[in-house]
PDB file of N, CA and C in Angstrom:
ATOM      1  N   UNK A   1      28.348 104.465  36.705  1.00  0.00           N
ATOM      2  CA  UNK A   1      29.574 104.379  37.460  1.00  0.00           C
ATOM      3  C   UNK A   1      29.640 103.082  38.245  1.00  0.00           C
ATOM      4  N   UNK A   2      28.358 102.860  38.633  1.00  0.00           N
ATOM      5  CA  UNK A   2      28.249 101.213  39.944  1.00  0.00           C
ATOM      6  C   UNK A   2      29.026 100.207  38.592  1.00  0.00           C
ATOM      7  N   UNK A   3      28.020 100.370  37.339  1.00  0.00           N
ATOM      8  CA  UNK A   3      28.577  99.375  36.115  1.00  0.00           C
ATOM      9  C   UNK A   3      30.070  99.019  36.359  1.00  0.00           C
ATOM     10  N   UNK A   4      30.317 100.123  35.715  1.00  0.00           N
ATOM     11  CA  UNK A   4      32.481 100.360  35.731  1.00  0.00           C
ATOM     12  C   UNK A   4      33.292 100.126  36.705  1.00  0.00           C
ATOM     13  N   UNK A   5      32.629 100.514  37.972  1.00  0.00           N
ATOM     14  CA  UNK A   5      33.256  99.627  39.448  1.00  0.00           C
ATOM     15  C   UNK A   5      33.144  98.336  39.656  1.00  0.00           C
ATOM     16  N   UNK A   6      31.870  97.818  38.806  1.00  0.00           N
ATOM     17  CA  UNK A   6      31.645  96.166  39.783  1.00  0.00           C
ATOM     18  C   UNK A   6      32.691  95.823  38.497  1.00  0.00           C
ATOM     19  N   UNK A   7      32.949  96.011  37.982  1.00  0.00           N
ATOM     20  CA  UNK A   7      33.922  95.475  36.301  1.00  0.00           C
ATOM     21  C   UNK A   7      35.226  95.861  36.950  1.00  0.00           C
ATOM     22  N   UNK A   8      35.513  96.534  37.832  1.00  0.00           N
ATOM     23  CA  UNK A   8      36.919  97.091  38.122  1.00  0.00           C
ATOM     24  C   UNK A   8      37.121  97.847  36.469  1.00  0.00           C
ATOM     25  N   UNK A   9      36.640  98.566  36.111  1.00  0.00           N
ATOM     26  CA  UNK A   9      36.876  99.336  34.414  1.00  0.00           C
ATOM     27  C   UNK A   9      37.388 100.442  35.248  1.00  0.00           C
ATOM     28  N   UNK A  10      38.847 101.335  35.366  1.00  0.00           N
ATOM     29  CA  UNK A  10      39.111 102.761  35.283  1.00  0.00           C
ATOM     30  C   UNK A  10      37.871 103.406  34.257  1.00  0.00           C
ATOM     31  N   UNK A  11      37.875 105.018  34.389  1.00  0.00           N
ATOM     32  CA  UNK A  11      37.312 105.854  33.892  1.00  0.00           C
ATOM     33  C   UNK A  11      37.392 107.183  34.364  1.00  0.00           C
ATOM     34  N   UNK A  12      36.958 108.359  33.074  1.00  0.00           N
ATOM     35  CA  UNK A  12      37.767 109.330  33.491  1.00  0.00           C
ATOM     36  C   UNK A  12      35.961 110.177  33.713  1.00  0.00           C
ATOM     37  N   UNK A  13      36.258 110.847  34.557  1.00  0.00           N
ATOM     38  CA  UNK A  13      34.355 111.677  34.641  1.00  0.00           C
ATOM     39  C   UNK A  13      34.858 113.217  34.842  1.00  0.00           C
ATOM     40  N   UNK A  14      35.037 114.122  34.087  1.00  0.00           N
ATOM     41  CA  UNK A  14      35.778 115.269  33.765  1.00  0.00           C
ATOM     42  C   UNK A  14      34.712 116.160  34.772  1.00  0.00           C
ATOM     43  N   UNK A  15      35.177 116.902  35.613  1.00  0.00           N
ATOM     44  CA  UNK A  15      33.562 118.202  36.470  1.00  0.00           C
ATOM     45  C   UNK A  15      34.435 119.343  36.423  1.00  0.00           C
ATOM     46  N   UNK A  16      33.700 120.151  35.621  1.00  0.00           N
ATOM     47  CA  UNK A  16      34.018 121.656  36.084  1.00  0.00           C
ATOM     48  C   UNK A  16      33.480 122.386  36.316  1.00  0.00           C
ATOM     49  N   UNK A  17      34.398 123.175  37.423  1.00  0.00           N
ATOM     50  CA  UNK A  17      33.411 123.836  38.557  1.00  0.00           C
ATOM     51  C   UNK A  17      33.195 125.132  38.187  1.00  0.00           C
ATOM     52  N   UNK A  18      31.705 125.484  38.907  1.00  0.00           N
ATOM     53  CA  UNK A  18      31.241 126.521  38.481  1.00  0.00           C
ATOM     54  C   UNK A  18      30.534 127.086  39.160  1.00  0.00           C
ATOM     55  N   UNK A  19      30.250 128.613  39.419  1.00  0.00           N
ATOM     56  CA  UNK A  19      29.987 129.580  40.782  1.00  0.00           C
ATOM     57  C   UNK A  19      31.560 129.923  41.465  1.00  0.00           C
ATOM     58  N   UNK A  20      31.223 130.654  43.063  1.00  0.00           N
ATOM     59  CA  UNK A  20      32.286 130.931  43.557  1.00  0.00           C
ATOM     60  C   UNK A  20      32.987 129.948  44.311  1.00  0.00           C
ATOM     61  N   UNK A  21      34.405 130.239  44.783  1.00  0.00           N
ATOM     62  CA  UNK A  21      34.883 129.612  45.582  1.00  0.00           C
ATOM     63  C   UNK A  21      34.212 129.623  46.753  1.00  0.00           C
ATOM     64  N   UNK A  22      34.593 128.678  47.760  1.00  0.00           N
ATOM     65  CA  UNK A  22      33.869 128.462  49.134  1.00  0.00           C
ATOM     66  C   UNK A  22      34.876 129.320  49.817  1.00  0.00           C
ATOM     67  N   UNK A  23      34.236 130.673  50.458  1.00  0.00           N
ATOM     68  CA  UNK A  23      35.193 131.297  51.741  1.00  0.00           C
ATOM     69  C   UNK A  23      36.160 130.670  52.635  1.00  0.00           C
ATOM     70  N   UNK A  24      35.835 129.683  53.208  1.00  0.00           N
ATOM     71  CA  UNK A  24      36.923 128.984  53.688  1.00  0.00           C
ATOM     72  C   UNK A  24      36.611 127.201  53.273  1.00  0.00           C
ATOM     73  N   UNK A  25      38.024 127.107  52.710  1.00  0.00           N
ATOM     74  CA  UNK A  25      38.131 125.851  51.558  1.00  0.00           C
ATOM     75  C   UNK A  25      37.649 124.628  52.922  1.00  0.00           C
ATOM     76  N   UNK A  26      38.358 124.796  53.976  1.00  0.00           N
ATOM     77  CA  UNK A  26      38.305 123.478  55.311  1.00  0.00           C
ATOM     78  C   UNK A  26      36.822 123.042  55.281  1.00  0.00           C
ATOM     79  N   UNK A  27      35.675 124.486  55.100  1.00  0.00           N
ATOM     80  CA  UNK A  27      34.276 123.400  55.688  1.00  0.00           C
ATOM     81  C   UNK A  27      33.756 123.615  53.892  1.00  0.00           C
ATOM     82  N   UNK A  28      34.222 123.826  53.280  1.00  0.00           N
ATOM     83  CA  UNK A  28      34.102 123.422  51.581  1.00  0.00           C
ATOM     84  C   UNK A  28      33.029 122.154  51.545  1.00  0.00           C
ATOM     85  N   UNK A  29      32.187 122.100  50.466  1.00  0.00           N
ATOM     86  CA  UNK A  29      31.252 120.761  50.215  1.00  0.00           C
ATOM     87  C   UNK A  29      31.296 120.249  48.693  1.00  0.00           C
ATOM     88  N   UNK A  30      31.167 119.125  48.350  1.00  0.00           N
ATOM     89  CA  UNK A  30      30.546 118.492  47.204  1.00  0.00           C
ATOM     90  C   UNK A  30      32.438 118.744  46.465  1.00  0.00           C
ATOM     91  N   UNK A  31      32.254 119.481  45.267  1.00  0.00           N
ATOM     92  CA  UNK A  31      33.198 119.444  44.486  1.00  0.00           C
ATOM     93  C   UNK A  31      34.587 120.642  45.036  1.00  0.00           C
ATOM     94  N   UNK A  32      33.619 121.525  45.653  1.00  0.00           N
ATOM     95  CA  UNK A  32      34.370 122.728  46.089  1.00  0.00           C
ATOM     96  C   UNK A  32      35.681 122.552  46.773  1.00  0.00           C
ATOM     97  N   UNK A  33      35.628 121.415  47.903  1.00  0.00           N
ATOM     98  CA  UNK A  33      36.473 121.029  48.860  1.00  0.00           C
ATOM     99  C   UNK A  33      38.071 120.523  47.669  1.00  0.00           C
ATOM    100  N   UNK A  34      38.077 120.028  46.918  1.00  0.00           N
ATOM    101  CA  UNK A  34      38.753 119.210  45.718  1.00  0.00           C
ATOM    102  C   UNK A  34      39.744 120.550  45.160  1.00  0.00           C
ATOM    103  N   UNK A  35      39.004 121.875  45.378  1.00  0.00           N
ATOM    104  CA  UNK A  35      39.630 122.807  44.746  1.00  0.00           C
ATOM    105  C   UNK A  35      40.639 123.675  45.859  1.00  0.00           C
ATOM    106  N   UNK A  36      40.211 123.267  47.040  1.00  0.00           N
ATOM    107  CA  UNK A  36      40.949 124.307  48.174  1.00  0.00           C
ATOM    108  C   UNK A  36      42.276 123.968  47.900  1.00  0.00           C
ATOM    109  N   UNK A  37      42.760 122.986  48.188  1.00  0.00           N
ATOM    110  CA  UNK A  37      44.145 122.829  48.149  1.00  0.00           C
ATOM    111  C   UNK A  37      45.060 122.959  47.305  1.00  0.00           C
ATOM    112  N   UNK A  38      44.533 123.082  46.100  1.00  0.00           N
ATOM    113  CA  UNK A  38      45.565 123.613  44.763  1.00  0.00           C
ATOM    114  C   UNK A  38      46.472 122.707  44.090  1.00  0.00           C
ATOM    115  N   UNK A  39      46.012 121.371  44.631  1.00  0.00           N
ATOM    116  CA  UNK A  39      47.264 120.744  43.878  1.00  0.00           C
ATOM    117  C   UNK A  39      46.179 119.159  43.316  1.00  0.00           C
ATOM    118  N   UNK A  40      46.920 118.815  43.026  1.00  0.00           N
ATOM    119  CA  UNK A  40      46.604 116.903  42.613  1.00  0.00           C
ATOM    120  C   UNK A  40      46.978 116.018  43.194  1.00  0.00           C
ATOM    121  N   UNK A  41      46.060 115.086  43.413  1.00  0.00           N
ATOM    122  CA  UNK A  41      45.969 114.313  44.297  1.00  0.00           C
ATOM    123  C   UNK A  41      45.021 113.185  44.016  1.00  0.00           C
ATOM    124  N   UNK A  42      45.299 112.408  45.141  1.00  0.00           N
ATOM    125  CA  UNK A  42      44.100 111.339  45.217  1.00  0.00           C
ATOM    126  C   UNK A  42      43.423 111.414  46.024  1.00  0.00           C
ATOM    127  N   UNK A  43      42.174 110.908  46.135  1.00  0.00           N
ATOM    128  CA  UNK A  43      41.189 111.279  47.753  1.00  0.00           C
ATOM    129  C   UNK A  43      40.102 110.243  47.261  1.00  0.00           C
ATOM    130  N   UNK A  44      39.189 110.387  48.510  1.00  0.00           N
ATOM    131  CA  UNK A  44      38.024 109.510  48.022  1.00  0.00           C
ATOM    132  C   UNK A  44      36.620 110.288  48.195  1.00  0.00           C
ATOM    133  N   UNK A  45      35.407 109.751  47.217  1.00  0.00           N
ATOM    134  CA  UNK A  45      34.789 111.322  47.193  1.00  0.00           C
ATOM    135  C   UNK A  45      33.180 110.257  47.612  1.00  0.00           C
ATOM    136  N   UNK A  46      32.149 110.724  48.317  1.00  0.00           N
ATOM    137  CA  UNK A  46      31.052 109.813  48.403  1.00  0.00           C
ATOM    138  C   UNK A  46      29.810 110.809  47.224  1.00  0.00           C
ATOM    139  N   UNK A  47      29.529 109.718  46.845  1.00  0.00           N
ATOM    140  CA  UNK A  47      28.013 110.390  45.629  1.00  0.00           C
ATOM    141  C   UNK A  47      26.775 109.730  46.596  1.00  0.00           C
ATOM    142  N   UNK A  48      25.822 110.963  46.575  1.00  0.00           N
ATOM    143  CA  UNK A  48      24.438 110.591  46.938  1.00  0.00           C
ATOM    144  C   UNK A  48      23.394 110.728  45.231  1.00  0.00           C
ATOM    145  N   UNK A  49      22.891 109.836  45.342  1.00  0.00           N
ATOM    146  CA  UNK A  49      21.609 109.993  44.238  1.00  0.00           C
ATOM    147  C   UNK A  49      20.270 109.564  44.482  1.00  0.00           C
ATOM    148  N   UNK A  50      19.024 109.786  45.115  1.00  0.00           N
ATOM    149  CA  UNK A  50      17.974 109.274  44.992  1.00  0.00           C
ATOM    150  C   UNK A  50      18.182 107.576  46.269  1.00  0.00           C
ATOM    151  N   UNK A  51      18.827 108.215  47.036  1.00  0.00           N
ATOM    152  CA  UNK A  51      18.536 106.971  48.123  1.00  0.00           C
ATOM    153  C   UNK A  51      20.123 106.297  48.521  1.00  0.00           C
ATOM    154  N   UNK A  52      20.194 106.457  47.023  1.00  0.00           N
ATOM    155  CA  UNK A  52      21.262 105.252  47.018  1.00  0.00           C
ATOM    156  C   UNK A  52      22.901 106.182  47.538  1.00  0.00           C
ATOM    157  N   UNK A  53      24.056 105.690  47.706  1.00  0.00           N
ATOM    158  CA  UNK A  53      25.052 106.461  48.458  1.00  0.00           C
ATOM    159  C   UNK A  53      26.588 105.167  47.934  1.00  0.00           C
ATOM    160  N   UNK A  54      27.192 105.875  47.369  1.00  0.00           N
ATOM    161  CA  UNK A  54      28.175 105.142  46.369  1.00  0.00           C
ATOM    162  C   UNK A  54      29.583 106.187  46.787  1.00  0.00           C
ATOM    163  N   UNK A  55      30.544 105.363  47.368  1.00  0.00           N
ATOM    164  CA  UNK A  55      32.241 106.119  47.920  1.00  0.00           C
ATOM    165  C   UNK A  55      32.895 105.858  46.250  1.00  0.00           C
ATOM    166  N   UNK A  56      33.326 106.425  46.297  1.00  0.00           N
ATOM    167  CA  UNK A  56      34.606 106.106  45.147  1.00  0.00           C
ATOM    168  C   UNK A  56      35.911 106.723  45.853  1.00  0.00           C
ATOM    169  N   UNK A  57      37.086 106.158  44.928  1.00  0.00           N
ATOM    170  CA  UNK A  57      38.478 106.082  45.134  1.00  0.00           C
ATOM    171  C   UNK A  57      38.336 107.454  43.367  1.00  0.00           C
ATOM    172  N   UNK A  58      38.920 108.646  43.958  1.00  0.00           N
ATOM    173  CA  UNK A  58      39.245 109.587  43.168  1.00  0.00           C
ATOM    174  C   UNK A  58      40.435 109.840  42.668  1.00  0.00           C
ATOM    175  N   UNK A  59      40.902 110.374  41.506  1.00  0.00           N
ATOM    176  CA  UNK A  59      42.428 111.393  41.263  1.00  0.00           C
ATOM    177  C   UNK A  59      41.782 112.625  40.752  1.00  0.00           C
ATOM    178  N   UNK A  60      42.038 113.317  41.628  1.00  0.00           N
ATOM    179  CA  UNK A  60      41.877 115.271  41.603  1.00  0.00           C
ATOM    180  C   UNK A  60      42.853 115.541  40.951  1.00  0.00           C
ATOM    181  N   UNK A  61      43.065 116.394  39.695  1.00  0.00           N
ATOM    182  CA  UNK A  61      44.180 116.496  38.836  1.00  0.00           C
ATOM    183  C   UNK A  61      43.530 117.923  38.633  1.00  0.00           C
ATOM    184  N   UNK A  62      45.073 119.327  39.278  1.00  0.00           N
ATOM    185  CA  UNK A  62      44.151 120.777  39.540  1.00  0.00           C
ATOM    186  C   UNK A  62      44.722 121.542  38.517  1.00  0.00           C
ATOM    187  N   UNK A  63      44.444 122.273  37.278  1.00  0.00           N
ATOM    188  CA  UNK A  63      44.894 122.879  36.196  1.00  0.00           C
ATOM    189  C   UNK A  63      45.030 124.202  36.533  1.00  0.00           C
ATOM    190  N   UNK A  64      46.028 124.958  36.445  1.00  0.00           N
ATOM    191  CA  UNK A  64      45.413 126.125  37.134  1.00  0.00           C
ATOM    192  C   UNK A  64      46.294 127.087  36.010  1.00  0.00           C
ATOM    193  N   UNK A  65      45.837 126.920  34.755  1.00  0.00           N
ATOM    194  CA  UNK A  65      46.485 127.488  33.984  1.00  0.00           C
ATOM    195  C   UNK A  65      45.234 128.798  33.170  1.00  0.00           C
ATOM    196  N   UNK A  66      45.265 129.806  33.143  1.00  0.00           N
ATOM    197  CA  UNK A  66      44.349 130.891  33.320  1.00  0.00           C
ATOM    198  C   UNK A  66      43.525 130.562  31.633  1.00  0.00           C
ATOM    199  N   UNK A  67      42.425 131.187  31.867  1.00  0.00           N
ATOM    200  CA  UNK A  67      41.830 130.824  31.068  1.00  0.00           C
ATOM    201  C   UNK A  67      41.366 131.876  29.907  1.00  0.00           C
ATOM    202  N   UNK A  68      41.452 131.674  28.958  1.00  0.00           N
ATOM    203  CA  UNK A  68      41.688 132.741  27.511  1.00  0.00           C
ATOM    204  C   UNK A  68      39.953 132.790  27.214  1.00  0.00           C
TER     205      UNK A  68
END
């Protein structure tokens, strides 16, 4: 991802979530928080990995079409 940012390259990184919802969406963490609000949007999301700590500029795009 650092690659595709220092390039300014868009890219799409698809996450789906899995376990329960967070009881209350406000103190929500990691991916969970993205789902409280129900809609699409933009936001900005921070990644931790092994030391290092990387912000990105996000689009939350929320499908909420039931699943077969």
């Amino acid at each position: 991802m650092q690659l595709l940012q220092s390039h300014r390259q868009p890219f799409l990184m698809p996450v789906v979530h899995r376990g329960r919802r967070a009881k209350d969406p406000t103190t929500a963490k990691g991916t969970q928080r993205f789902l409280g609000a129900g809609r699409s949007r933009f936001d900005t999301h921070e990644m931790r990995n092994q030391g290092r700590t990387a912000r990105v500029q996000i689009g939350v795009v929320v499908d909420q079409r039931p699943t077969l």
